[in-house]
PDB file of N, CA and C in Angstrom:
ATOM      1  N   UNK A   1      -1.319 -53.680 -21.303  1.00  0.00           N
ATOM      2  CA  UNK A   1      -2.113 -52.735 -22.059  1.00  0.00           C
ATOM      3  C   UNK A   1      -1.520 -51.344 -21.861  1.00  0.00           C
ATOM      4  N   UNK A   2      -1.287 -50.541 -23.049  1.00  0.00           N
ATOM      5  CA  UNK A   2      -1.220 -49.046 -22.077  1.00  0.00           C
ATOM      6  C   UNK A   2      -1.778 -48.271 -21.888  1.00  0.00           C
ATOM      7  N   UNK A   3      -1.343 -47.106 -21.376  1.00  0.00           N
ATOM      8  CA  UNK A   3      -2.335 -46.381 -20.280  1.00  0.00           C
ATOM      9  C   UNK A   3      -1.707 -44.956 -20.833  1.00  0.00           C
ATOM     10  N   UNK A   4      -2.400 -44.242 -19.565  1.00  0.00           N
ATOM     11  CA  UNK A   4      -1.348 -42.748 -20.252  1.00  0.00           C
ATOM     12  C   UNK A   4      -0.582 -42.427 -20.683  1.00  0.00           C
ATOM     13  N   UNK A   5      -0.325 -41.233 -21.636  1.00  0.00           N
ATOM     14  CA  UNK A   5       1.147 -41.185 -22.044  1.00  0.00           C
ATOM     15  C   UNK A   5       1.630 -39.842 -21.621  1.00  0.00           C
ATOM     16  N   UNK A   6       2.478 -39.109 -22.069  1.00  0.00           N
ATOM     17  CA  UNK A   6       2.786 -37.905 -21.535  1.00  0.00           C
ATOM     18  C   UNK A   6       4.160 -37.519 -22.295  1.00  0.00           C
ATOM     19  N   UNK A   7       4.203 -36.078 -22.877  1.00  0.00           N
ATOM     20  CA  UNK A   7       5.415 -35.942 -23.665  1.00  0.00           C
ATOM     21  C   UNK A   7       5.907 -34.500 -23.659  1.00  0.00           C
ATOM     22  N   UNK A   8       6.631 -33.922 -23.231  1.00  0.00           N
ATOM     23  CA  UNK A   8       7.510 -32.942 -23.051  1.00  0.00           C
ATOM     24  C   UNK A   8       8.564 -32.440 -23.714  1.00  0.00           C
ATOM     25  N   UNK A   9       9.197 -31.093 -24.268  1.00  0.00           N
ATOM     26  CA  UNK A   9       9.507 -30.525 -24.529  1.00  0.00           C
ATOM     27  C   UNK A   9      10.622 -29.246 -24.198  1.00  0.00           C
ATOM     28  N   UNK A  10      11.824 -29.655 -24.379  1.00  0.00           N
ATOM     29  CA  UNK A  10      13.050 -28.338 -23.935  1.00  0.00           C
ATOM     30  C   UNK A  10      13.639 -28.191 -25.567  1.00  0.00           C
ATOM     31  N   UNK A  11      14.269 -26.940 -25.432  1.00  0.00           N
ATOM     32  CA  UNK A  11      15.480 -26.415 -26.692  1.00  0.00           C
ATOM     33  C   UNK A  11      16.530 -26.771 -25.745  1.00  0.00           C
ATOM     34  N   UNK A  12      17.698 -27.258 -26.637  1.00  0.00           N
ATOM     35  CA  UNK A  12      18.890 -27.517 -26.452  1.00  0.00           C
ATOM     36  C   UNK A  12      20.039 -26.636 -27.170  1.00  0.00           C
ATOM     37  N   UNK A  13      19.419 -25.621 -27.105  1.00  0.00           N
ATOM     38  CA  UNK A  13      20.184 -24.228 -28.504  1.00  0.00           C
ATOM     39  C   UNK A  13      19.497 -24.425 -29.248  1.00  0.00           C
ATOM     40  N   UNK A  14      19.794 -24.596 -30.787  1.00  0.00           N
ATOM     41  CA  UNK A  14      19.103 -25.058 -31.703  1.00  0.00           C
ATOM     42  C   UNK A  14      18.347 -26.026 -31.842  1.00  0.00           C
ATOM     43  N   UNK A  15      18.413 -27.114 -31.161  1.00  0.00           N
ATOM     44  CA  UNK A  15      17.971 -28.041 -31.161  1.00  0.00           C
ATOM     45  C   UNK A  15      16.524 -29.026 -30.280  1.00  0.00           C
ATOM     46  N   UNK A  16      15.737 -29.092 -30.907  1.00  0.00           N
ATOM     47  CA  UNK A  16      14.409 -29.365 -29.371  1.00  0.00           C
ATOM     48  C   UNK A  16      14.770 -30.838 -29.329  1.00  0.00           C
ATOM     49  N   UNK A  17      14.172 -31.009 -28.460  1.00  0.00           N
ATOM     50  CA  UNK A  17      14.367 -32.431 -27.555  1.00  0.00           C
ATOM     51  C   UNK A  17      12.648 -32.905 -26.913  1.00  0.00           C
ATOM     52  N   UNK A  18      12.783 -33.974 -27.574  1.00  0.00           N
ATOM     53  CA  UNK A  18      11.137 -34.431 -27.100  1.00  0.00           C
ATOM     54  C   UNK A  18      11.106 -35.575 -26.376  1.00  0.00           C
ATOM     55  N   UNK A  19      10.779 -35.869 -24.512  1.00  0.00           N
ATOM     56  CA  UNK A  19      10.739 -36.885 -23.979  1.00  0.00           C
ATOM     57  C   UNK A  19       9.349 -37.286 -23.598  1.00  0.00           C
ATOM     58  N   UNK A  20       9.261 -38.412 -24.130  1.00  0.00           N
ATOM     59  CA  UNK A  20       7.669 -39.132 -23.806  1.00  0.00           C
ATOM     60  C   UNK A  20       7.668 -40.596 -23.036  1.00  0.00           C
ATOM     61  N   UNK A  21       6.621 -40.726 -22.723  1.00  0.00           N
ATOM     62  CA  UNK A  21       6.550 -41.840 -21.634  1.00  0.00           C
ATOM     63  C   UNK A  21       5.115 -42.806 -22.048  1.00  0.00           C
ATOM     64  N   UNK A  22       5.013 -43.705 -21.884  1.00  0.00           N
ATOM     65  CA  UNK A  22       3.645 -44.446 -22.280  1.00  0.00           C
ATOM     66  C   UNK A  22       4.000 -45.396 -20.302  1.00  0.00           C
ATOM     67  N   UNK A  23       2.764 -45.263 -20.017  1.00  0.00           N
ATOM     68  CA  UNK A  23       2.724 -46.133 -18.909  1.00  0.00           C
ATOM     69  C   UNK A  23       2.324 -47.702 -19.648  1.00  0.00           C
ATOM     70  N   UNK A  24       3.560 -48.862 -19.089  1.00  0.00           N
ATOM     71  CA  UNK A  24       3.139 -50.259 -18.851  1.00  0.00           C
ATOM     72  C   UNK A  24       2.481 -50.540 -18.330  1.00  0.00           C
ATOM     73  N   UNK A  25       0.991 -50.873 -17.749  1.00  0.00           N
ATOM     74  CA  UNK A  25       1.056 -51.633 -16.189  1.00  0.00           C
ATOM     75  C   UNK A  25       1.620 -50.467 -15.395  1.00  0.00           C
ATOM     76  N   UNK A  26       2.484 -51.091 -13.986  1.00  0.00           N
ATOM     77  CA  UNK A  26       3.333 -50.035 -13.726  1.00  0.00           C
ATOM     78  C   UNK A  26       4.721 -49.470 -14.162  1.00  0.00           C
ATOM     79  N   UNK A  27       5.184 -50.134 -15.198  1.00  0.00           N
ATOM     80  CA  UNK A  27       5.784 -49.742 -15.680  1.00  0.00           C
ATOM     81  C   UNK A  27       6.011 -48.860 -16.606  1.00  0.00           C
ATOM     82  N   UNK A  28       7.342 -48.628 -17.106  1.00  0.00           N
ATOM     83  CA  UNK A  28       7.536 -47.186 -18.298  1.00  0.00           C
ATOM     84  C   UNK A  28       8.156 -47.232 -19.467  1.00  0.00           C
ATOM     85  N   UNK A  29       7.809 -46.833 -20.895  1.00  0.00           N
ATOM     86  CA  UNK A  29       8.575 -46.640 -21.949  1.00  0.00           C
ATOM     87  C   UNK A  29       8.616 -45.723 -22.196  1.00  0.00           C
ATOM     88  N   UNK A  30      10.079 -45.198 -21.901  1.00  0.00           N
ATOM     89  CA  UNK A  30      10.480 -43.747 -22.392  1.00  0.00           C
ATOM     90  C   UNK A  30      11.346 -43.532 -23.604  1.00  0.00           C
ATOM     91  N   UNK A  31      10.911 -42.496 -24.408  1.00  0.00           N
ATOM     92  CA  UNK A  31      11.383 -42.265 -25.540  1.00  0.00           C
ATOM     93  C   UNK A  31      12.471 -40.844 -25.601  1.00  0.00           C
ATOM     94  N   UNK A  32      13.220 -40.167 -26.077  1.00  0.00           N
ATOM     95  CA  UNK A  32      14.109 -39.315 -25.669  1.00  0.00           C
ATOM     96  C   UNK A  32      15.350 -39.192 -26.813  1.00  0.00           C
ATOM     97  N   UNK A  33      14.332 -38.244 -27.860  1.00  0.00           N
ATOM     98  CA  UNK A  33      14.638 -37.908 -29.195  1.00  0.00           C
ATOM     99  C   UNK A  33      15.084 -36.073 -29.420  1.00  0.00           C
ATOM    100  N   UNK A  34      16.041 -36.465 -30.609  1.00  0.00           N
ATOM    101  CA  UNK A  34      16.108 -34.678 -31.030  1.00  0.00           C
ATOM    102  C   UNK A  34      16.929 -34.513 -32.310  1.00  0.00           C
ATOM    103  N   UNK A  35      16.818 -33.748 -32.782  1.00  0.00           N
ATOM    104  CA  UNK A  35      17.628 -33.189 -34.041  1.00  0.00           C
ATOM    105  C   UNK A  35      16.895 -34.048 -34.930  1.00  0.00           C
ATOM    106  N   UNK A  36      18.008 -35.339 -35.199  1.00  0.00           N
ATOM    107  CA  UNK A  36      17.223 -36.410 -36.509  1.00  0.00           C
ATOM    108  C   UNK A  36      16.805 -37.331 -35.350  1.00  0.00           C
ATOM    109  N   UNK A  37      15.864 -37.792 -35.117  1.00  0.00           N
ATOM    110  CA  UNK A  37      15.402 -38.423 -34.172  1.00  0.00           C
ATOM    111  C   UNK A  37      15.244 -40.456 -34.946  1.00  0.00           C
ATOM    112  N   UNK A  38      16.359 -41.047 -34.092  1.00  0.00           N
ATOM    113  CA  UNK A  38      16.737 -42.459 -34.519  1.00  0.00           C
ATOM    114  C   UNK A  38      16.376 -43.385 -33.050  1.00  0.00           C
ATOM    115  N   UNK A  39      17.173 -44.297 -32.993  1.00  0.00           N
ATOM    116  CA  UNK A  39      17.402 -45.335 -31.856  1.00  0.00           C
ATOM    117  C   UNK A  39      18.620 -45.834 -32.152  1.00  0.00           C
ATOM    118  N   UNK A  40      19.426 -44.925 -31.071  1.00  0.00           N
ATOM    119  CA  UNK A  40      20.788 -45.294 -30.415  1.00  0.00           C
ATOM    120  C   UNK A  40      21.490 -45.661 -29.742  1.00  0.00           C
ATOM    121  N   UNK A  41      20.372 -45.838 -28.261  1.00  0.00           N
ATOM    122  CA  UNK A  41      20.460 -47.072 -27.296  1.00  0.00           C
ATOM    123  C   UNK A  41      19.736 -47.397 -26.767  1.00  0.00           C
ATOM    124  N   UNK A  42      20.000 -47.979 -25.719  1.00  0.00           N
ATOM    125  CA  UNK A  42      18.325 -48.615 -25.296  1.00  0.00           C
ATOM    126  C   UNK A  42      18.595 -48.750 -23.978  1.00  0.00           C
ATOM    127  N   UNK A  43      18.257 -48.616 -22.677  1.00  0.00           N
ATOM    128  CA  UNK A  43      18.857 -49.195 -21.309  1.00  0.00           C
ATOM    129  C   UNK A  43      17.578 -49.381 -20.817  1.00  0.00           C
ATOM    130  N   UNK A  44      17.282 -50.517 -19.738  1.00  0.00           N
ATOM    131  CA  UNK A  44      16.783 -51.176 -19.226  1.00  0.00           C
ATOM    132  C   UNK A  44      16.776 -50.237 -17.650  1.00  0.00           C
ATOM    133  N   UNK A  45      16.215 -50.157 -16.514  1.00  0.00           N
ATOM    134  CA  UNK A  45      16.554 -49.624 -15.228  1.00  0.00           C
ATOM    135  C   UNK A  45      15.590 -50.606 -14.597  1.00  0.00           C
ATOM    136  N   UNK A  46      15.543 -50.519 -13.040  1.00  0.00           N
ATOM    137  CA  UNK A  46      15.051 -51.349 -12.306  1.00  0.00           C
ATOM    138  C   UNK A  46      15.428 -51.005 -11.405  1.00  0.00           C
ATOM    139  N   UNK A  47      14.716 -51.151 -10.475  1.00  0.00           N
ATOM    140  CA  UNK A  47      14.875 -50.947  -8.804  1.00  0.00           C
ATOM    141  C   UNK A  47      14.317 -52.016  -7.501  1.00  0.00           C
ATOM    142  N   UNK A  48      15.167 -52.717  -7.032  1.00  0.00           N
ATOM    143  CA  UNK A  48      14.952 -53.415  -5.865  1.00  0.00           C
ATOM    144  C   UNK A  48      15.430 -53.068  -4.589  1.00  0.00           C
ATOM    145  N   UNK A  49      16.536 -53.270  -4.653  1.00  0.00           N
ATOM    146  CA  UNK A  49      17.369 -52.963  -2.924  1.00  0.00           C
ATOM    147  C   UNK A  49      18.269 -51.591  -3.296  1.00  0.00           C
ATOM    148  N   UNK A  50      18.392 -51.459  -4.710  1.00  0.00           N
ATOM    149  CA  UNK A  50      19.164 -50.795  -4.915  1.00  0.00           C
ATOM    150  C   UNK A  50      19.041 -50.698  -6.817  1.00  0.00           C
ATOM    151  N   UNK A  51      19.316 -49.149  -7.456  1.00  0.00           N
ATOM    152  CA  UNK A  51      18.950 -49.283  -8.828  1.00  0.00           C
ATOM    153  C   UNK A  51      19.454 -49.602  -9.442  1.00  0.00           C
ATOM    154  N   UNK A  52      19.428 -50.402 -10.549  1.00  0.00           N
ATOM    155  CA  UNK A  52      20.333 -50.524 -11.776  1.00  0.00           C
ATOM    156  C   UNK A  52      20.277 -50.687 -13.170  1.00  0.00           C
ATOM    157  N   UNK A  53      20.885 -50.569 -14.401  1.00  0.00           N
ATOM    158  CA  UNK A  53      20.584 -50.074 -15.398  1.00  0.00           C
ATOM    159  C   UNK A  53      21.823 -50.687 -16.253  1.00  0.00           C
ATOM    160  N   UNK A  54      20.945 -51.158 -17.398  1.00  0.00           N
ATOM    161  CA  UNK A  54      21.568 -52.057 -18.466  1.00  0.00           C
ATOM    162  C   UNK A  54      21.657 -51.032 -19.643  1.00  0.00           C
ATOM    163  N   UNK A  55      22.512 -51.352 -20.679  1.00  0.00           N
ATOM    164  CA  UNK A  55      22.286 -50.536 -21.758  1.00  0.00           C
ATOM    165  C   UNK A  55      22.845 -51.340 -23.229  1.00  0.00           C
ATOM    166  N   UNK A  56      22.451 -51.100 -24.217  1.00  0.00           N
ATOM    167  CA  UNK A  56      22.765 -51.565 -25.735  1.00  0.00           C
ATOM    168  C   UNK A  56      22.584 -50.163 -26.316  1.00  0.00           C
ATOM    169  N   UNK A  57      24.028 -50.619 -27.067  1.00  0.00           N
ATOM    170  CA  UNK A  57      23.877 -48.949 -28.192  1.00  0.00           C
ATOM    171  C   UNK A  57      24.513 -49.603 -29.098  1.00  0.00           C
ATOM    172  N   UNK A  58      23.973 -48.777 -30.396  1.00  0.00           N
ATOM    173  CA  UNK A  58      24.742 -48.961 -32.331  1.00  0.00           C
ATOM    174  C   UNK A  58      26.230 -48.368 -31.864  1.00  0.00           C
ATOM    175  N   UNK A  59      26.563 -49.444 -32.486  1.00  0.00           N
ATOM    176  CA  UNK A  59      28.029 -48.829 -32.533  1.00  0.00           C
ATOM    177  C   UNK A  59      28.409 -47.671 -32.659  1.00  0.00           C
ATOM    178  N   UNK A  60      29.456 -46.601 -32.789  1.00  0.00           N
ATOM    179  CA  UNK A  60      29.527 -45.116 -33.095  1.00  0.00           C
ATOM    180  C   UNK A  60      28.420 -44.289 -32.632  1.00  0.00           C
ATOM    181  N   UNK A  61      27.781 -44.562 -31.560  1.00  0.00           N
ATOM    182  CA  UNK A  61      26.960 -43.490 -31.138  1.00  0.00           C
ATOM    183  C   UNK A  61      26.960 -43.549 -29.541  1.00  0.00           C
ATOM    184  N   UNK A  62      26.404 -42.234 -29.621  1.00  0.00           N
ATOM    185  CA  UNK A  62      26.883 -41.844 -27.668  1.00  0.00           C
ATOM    186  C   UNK A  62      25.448 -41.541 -26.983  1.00  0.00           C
ATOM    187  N   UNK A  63      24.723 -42.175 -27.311  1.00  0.00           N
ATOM    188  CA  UNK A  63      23.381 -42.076 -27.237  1.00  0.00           C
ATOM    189  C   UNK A  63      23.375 -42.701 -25.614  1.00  0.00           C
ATOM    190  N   UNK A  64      24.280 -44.029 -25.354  1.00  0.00           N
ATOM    191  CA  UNK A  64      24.142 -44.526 -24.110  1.00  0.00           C
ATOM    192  C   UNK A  64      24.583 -43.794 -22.537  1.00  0.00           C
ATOM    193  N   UNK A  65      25.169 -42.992 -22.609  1.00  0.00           N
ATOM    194  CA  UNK A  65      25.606 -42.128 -21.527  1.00  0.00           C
ATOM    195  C   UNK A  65      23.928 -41.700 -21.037  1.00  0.00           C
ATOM    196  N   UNK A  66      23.276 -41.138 -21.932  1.00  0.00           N
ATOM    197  CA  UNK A  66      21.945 -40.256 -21.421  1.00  0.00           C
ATOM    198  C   UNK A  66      21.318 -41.106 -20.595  1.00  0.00           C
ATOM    199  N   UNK A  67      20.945 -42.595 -21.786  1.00  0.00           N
ATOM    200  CA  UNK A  67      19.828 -43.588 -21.646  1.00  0.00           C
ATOM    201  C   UNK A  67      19.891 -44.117 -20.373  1.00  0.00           C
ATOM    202  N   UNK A  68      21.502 -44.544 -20.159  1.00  0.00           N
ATOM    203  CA  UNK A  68      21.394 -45.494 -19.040  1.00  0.00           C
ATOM    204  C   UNK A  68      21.078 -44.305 -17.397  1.00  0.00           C
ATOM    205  N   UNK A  69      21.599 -43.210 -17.486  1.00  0.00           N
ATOM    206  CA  UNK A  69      21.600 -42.393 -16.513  1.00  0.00           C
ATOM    207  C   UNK A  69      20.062 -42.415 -16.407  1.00  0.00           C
ATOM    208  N   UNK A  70      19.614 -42.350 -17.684  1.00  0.00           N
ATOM    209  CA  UNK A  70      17.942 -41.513 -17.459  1.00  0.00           C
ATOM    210  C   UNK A  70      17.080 -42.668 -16.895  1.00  0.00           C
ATOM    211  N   UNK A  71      17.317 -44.195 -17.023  1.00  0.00           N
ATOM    212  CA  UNK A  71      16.780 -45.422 -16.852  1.00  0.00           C
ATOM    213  C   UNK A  71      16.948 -45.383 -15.378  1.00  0.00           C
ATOM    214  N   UNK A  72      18.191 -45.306 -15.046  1.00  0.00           N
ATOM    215  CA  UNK A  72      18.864 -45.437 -13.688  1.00  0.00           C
ATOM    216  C   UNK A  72      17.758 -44.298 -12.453  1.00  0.00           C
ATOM    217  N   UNK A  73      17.557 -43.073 -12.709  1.00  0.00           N
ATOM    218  CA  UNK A  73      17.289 -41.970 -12.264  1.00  0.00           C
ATOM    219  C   UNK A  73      15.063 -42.301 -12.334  1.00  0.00           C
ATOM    220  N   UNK A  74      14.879 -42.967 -13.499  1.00  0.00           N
ATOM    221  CA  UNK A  74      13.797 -42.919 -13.352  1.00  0.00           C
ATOM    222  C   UNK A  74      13.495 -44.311 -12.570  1.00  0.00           C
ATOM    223  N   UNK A  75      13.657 -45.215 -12.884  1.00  0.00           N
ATOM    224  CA  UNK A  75      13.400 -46.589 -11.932  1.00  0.00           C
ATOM    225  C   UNK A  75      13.056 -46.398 -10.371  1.00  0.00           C
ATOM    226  N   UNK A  76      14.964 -45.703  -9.969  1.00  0.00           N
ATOM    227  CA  UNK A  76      15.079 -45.209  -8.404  1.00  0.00           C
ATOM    228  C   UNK A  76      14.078 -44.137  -7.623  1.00  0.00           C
ATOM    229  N   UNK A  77      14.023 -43.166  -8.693  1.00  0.00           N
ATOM    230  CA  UNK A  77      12.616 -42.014  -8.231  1.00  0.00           C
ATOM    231  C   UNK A  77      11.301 -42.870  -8.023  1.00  0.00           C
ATOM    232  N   UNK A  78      10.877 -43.264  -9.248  1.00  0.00           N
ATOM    233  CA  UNK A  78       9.645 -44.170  -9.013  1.00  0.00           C
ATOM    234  C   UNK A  78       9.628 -45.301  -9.311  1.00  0.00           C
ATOM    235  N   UNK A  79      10.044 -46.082  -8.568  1.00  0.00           N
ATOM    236  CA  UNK A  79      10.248 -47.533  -8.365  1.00  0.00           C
ATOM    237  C   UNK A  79       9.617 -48.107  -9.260  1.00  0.00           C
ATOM    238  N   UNK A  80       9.835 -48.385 -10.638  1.00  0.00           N
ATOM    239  CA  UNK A  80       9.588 -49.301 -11.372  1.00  0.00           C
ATOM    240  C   UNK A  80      10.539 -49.484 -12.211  1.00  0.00           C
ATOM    241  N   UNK A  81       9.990 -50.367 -13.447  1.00  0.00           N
ATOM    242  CA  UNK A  81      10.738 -51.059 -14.511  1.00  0.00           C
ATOM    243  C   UNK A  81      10.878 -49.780 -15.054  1.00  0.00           C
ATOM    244  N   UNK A  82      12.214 -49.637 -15.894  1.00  0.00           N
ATOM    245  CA  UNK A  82      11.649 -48.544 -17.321  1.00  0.00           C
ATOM    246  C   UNK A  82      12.584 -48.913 -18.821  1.00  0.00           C
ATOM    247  N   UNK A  83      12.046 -48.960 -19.640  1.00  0.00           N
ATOM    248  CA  UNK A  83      12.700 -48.860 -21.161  1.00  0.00           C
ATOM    249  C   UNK A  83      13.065 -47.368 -21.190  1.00  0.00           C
ATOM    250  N   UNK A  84      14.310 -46.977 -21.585  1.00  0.00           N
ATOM    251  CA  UNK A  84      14.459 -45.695 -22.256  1.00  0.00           C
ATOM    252  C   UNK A  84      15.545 -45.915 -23.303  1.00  0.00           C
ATOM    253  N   UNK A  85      14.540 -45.028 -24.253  1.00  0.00           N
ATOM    254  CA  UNK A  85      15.260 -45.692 -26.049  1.00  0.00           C
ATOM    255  C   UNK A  85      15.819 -44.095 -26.225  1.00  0.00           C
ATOM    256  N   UNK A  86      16.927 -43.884 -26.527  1.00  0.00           N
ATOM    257  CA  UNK A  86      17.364 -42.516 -26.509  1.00  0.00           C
ATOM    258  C   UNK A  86      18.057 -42.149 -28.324  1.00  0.00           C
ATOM    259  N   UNK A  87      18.028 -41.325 -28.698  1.00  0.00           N
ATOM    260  CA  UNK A  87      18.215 -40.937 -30.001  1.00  0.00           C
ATOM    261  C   UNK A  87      18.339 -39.858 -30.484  1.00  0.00           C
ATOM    262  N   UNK A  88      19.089 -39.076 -30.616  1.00  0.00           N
ATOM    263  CA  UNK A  88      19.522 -37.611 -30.720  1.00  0.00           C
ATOM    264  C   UNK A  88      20.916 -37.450 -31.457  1.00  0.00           C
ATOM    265  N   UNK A  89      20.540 -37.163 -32.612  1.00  0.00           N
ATOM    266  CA  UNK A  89      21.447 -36.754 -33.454  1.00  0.00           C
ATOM    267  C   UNK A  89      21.703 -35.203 -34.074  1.00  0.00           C
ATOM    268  N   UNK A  90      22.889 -34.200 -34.273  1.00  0.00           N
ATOM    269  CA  UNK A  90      22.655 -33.130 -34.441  1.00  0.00           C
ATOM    270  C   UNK A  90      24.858 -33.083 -35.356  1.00  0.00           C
ATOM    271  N   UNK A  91      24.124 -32.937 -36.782  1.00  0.00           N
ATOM    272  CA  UNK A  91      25.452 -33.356 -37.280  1.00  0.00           C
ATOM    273  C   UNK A  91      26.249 -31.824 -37.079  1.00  0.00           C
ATOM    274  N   UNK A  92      27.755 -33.089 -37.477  1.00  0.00           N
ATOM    275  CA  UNK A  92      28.847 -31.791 -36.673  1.00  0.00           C
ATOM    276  C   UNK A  92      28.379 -30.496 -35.512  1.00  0.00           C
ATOM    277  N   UNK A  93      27.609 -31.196 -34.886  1.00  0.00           N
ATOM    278  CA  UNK A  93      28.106 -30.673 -33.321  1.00  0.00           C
ATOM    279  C   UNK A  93      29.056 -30.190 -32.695  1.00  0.00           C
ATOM    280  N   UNK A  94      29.060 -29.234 -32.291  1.00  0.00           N
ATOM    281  CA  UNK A  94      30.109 -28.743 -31.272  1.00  0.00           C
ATOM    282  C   UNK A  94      30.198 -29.223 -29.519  1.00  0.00           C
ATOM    283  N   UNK A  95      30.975 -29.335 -29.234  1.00  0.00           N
ATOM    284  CA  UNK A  95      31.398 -29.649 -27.443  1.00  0.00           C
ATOM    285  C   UNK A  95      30.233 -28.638 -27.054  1.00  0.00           C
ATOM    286  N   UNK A  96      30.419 -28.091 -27.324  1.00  0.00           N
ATOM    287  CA  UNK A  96      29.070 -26.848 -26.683  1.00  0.00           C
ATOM    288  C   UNK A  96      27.868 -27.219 -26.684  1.00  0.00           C
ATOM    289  N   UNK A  97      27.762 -27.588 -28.291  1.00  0.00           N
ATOM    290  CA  UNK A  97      25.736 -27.865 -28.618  1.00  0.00           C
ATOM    291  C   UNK A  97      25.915 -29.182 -27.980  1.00  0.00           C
ATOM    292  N   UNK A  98      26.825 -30.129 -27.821  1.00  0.00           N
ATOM    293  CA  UNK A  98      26.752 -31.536 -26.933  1.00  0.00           C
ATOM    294  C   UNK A  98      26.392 -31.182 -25.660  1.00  0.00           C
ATOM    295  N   UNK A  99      27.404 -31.130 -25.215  1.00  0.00           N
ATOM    296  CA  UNK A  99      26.767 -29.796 -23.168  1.00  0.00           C
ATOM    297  C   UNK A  99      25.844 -29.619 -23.093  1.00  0.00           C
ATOM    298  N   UNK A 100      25.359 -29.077 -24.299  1.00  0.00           N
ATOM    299  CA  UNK A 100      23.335 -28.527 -23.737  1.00  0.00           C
ATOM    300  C   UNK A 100      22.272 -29.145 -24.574  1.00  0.00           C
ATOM    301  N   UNK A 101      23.038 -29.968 -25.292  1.00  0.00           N
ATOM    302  CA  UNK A 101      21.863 -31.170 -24.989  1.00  0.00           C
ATOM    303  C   UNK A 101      21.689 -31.723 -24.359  1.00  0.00           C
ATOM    304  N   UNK A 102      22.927 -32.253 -23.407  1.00  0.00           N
ATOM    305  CA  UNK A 102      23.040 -33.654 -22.554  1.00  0.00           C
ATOM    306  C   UNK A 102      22.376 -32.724 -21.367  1.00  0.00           C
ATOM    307  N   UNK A 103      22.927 -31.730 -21.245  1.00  0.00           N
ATOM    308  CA  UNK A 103      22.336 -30.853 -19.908  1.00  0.00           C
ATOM    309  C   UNK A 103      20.697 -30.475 -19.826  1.00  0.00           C
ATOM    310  N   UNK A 104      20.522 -30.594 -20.929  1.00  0.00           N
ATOM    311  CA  UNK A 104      18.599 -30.279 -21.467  1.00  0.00           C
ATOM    312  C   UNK A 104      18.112 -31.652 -21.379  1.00  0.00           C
ATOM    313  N   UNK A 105      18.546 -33.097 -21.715  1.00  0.00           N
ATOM    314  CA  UNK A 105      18.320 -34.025 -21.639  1.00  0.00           C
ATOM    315  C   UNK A 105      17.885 -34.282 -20.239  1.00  0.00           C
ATOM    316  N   UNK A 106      18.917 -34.042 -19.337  1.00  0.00           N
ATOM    317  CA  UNK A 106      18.785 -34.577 -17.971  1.00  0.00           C
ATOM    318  C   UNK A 106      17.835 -33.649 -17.178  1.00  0.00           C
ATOM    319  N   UNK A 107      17.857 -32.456 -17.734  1.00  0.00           N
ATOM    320  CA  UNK A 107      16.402 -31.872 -16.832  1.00  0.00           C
ATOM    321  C   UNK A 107      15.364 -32.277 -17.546  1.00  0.00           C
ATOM    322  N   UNK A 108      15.048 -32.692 -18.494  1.00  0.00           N
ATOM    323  CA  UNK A 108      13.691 -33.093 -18.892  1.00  0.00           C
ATOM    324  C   UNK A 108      13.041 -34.597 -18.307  1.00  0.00           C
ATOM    325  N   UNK A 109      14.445 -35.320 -18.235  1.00  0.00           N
ATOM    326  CA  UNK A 109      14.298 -36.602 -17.591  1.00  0.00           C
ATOM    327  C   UNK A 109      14.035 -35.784 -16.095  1.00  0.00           C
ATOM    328  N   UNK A 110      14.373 -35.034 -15.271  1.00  0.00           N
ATOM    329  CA  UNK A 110      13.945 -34.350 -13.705  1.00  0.00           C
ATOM    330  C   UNK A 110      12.641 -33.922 -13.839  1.00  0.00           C
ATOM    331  N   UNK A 111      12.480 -33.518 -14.873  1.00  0.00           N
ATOM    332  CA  UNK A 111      10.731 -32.729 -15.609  1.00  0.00           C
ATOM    333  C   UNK A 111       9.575 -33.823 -15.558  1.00  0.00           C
ATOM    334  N   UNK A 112      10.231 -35.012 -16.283  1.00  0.00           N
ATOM    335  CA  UNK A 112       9.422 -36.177 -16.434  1.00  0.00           C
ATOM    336  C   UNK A 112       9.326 -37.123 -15.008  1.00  0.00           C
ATOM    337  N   UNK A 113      10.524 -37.227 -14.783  1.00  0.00           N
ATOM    338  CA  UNK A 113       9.863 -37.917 -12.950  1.00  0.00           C
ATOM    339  C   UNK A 113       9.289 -36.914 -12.052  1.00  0.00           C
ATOM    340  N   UNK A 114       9.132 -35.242 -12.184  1.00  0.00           N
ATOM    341  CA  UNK A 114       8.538 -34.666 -11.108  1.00  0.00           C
ATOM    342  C   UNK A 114       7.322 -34.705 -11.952  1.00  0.00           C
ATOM    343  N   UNK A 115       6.786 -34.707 -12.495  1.00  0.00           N
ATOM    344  CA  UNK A 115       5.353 -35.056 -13.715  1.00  0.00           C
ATOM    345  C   UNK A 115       4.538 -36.224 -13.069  1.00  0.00           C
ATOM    346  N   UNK A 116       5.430 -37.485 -12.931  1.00  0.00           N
ATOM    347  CA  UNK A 116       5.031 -38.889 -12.556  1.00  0.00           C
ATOM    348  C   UNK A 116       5.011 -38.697 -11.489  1.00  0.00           C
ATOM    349  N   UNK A 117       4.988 -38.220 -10.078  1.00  0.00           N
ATOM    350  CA  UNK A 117       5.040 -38.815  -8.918  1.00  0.00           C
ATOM    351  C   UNK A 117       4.183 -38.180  -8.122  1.00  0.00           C
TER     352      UNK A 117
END
């Protein structure tokens, strides 16, 4: 059944970035969208003796670098399962506006596990 949800908010330059969470049980589905907001990968995380993190992405997209880090990072912080479906598109991008998304990405994923715990 789910339970709370919770959804947050950074700019990435031009660009906002919206990460949300729905509690499983104890588990998590995290969502982690921006610009044209799609589904570009998907990674799995988990934590037992040690964390780890699966990932599926659409071909031509770099969506999986974030997902699996952000799966990996949230599992290990708070020991559970987590889905994170990641999707952020921002056409002809520059190396730059990439940098600070991915860099806005990963503090919001730090935003969202200091939120949860």
């Amino acid at each position: 059944m789910f339970r709370d949800t919770l959804e947050l908010t950074r700019s990435a330059g031009s660009t906002d970035l919206v990460i949300g969470v729905t509690h499983l049980g104890q588990d998590l589905l995290v969502t982690l969208v921006g610009g044209e907001a799609h589904v570009g990968a998907v990674a799995l995380g988990g934590f037992s003796k040690r964390s780890y993190a699966s990932v599926l992405t659409v071909p031509d997209h770099r969506d999986d670098v974030i997902a699996k880090e952000a799966a990996s990072r949230i599992s290990k912080e708070l020991n559970c399962s987590c889905a994170v479906i990641v999707g952020i598109h921002v056409s002809n991008a520059s190396e730059q506006q990439v940098s600070q998304i991915v860099d806005a990405s990963f503090a919001l994923v730090n935003e969202l596990i200091e939120a949860l715990k």
